[in-house]
PDB file of N, CA and C in Angstrom:
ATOM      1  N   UNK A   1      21.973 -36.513   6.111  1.00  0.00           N
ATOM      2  CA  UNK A   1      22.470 -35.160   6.259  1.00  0.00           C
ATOM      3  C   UNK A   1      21.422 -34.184   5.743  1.00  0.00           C
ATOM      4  N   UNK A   2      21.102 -33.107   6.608  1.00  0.00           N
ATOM      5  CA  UNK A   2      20.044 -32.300   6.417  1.00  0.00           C
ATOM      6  C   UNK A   2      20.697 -30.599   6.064  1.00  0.00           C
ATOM      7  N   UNK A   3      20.545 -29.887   4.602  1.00  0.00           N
ATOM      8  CA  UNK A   3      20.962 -28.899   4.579  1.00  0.00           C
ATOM      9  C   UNK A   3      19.832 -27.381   5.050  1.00  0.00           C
ATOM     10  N   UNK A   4      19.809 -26.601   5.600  1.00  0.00           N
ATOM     11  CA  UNK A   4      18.888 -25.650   5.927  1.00  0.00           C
ATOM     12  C   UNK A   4      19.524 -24.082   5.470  1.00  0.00           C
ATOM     13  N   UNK A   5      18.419 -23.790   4.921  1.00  0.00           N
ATOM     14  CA  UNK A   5      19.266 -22.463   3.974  1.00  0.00           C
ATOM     15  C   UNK A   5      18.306 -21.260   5.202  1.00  0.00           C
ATOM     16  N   UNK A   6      19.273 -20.438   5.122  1.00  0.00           N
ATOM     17  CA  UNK A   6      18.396 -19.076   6.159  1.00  0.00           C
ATOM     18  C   UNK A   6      18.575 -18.364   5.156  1.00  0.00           C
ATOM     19  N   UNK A   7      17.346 -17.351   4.990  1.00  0.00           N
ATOM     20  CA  UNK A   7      16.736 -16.033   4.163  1.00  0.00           C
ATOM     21  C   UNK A   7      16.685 -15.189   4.903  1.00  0.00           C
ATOM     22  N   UNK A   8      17.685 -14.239   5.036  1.00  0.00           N
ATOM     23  CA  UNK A   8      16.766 -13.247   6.062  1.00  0.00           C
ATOM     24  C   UNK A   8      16.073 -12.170   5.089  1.00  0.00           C
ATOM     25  N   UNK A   9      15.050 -11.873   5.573  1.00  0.00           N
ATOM     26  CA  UNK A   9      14.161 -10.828   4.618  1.00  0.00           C
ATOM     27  C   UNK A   9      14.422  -9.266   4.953  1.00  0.00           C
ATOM     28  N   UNK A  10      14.487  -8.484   4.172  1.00  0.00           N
ATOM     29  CA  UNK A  10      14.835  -7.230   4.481  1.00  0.00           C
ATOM     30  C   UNK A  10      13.325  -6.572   4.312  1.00  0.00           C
ATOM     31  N   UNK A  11      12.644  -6.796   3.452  1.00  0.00           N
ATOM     32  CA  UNK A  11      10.865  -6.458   3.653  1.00  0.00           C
ATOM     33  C   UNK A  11       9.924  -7.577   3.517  1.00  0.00           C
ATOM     34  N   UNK A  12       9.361  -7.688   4.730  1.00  0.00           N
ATOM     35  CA  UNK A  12       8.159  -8.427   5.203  1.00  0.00           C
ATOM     36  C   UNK A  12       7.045  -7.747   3.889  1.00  0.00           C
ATOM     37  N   UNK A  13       6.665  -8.540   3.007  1.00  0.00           N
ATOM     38  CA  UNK A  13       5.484  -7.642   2.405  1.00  0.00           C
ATOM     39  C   UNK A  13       4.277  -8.034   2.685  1.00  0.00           C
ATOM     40  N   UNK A  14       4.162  -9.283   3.182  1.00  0.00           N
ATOM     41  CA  UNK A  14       2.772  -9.213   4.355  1.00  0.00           C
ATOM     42  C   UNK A  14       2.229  -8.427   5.235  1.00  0.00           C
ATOM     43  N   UNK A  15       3.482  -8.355   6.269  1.00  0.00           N
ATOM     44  CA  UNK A  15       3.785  -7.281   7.636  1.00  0.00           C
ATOM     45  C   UNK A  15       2.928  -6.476   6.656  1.00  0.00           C
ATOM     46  N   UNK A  16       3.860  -5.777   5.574  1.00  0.00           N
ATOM     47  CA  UNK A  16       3.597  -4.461   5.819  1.00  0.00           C
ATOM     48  C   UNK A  16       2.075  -4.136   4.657  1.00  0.00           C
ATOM     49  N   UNK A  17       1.388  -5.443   4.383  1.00  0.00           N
ATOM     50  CA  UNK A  17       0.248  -4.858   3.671  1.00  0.00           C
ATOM     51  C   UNK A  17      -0.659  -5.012   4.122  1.00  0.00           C
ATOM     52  N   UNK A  18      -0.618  -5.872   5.759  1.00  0.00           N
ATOM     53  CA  UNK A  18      -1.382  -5.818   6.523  1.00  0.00           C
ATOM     54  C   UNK A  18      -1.469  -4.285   7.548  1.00  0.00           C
ATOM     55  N   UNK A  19      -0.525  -3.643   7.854  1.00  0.00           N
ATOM     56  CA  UNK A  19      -0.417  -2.760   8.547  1.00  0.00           C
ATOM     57  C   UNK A  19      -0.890  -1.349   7.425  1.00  0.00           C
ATOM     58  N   UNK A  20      -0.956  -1.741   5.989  1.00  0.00           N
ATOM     59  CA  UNK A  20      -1.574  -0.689   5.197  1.00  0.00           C
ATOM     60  C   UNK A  20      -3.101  -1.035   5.520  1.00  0.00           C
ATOM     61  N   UNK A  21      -3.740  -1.863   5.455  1.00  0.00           N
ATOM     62  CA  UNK A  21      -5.196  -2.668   5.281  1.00  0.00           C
ATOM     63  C   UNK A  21      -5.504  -2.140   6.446  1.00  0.00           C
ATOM     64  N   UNK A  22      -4.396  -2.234   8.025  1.00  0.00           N
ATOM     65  CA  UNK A  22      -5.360  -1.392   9.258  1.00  0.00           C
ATOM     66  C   UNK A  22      -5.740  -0.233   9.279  1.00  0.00           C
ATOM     67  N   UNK A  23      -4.520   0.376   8.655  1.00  0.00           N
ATOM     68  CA  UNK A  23      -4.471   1.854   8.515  1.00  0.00           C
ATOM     69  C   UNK A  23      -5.969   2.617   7.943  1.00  0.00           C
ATOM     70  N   UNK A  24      -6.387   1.564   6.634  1.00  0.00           N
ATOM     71  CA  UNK A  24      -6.787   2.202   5.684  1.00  0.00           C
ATOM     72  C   UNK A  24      -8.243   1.803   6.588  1.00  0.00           C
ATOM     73  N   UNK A  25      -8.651   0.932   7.129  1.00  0.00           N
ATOM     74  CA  UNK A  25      -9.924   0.492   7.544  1.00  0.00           C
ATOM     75  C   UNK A  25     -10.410   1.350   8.962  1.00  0.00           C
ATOM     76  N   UNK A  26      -9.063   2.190   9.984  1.00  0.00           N
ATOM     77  CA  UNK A  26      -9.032   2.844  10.902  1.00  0.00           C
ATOM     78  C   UNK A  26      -9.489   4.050  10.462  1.00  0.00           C
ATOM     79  N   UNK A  27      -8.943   4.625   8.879  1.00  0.00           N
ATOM     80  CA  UNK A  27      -9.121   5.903   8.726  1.00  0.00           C
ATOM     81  C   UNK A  27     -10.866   5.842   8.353  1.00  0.00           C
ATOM     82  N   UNK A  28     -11.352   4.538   7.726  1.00  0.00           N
ATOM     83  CA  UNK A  28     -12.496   4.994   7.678  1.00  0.00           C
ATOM     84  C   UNK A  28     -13.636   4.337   7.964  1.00  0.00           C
ATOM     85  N   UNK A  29     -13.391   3.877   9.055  1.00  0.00           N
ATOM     86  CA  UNK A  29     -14.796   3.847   9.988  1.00  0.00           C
ATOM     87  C   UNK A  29     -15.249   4.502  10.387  1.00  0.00           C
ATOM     88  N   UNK A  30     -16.550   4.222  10.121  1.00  0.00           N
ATOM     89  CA  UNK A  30     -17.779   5.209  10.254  1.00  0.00           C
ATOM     90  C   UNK A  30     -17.762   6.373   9.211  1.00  0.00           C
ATOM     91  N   UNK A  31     -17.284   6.292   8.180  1.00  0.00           N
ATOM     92  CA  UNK A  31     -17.317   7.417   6.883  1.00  0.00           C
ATOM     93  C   UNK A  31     -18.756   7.379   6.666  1.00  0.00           C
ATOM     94  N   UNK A  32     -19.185   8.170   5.818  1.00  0.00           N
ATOM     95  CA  UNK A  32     -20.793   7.559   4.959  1.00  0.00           C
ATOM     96  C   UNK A  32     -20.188   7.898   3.542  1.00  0.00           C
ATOM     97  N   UNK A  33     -20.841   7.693   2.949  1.00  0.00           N
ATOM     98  CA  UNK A  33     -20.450   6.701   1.193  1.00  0.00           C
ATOM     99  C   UNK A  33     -19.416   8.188   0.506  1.00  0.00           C
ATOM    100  N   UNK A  34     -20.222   9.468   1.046  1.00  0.00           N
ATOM    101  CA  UNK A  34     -19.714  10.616   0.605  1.00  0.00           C
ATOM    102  C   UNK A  34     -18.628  11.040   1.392  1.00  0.00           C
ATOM    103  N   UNK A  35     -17.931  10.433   2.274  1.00  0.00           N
ATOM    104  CA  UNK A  35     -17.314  11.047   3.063  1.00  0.00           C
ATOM    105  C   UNK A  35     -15.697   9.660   2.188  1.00  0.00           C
ATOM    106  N   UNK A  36     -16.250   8.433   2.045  1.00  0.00           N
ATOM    107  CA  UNK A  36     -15.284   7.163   1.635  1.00  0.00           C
ATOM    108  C   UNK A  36     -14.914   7.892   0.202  1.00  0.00           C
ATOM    109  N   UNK A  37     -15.837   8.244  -0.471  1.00  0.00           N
ATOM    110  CA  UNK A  37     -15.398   8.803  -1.916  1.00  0.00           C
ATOM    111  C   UNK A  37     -14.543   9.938  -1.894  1.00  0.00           C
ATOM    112  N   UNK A  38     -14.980  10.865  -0.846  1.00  0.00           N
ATOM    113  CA  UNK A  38     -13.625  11.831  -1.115  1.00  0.00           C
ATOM    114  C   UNK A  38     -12.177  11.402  -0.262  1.00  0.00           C
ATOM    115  N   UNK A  39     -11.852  10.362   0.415  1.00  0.00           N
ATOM    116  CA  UNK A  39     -10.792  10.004   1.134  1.00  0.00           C
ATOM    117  C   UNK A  39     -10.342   8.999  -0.081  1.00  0.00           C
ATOM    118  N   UNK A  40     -11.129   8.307  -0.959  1.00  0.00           N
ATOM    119  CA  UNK A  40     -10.201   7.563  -1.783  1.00  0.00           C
ATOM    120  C   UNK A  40     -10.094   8.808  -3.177  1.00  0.00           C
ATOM    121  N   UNK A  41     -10.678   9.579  -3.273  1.00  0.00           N
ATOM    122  CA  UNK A  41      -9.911  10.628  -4.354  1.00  0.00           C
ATOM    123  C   UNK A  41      -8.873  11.533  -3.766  1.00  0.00           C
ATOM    124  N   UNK A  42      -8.373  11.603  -2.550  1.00  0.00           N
ATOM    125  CA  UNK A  42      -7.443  12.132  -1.777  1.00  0.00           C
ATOM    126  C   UNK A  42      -6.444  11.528  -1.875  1.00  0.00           C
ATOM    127  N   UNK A  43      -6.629  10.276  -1.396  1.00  0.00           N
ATOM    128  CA  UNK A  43      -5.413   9.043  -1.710  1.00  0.00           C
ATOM    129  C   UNK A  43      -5.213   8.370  -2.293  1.00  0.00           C
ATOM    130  N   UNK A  44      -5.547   8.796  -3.365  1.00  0.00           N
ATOM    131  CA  UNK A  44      -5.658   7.385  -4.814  1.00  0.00           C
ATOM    132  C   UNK A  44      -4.289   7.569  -5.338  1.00  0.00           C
ATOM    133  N   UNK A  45      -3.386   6.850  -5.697  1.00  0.00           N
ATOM    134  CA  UNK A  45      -1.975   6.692  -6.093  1.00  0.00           C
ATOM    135  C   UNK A  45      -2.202   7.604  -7.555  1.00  0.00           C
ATOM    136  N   UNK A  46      -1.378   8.377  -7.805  1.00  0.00           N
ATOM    137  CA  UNK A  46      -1.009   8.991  -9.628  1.00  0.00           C
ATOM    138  C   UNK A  46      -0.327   8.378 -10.014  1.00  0.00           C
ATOM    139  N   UNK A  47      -0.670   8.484 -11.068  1.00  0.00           N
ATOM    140  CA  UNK A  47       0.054   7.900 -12.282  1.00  0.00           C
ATOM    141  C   UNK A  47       1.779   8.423 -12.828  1.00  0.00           C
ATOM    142  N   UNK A  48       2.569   8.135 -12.673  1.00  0.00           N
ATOM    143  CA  UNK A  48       3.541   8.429 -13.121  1.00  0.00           C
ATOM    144  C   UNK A  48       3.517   9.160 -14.456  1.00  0.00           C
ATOM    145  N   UNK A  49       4.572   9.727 -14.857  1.00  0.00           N
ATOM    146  CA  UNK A  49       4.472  10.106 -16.178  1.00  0.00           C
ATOM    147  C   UNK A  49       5.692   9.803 -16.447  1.00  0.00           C
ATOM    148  N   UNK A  50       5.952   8.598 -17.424  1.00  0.00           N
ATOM    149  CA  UNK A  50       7.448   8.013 -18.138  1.00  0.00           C
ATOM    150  C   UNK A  50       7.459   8.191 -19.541  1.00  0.00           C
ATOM    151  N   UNK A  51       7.102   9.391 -20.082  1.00  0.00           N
ATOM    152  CA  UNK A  51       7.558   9.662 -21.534  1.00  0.00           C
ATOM    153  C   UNK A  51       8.698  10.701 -21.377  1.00  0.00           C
ATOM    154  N   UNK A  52       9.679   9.565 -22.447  1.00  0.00           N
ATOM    155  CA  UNK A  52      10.742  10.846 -22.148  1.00  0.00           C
ATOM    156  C   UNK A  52      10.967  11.672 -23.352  1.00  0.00           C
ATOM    157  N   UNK A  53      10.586  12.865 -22.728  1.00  0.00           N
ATOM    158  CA  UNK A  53      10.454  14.162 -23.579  1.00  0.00           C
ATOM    159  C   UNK A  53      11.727  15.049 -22.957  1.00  0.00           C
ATOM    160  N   UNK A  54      12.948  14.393 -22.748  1.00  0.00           N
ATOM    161  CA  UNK A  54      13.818  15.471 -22.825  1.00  0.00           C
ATOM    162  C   UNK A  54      14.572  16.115 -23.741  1.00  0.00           C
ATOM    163  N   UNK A  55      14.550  16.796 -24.743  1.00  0.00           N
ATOM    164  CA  UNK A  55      15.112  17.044 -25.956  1.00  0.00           C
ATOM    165  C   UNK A  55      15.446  18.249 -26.166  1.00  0.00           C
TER     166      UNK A  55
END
């Protein structure tokens, strides 16, 4: 007797870090070094700020 469990996935996180990786390699082809440096200081993720100072 063979048991088979189904997962269905609600996020692919492959799918979707491959479809970030095209994105990101589409936006910059053909940049030159000065053109890659200001597109990753454009889109570079911030930092949250989690001090809680509500008082």
């Amino acid at each position: 007797m063979t048991t088979k469990n189904s997962i269905v996935k609600e996020f692919d996180t492959v799918k979707t870090f491959r479809e970030i990786k095209t994105k990101i390699s589409n936006d910059i082809k053909g940049m030159t070094f000065e053109q890659l440096q200001a597109y990753l200081d454009k889109t570079k993720l911030q930092k949250k700020n989690t001090s809680n100072s509500h008082n």
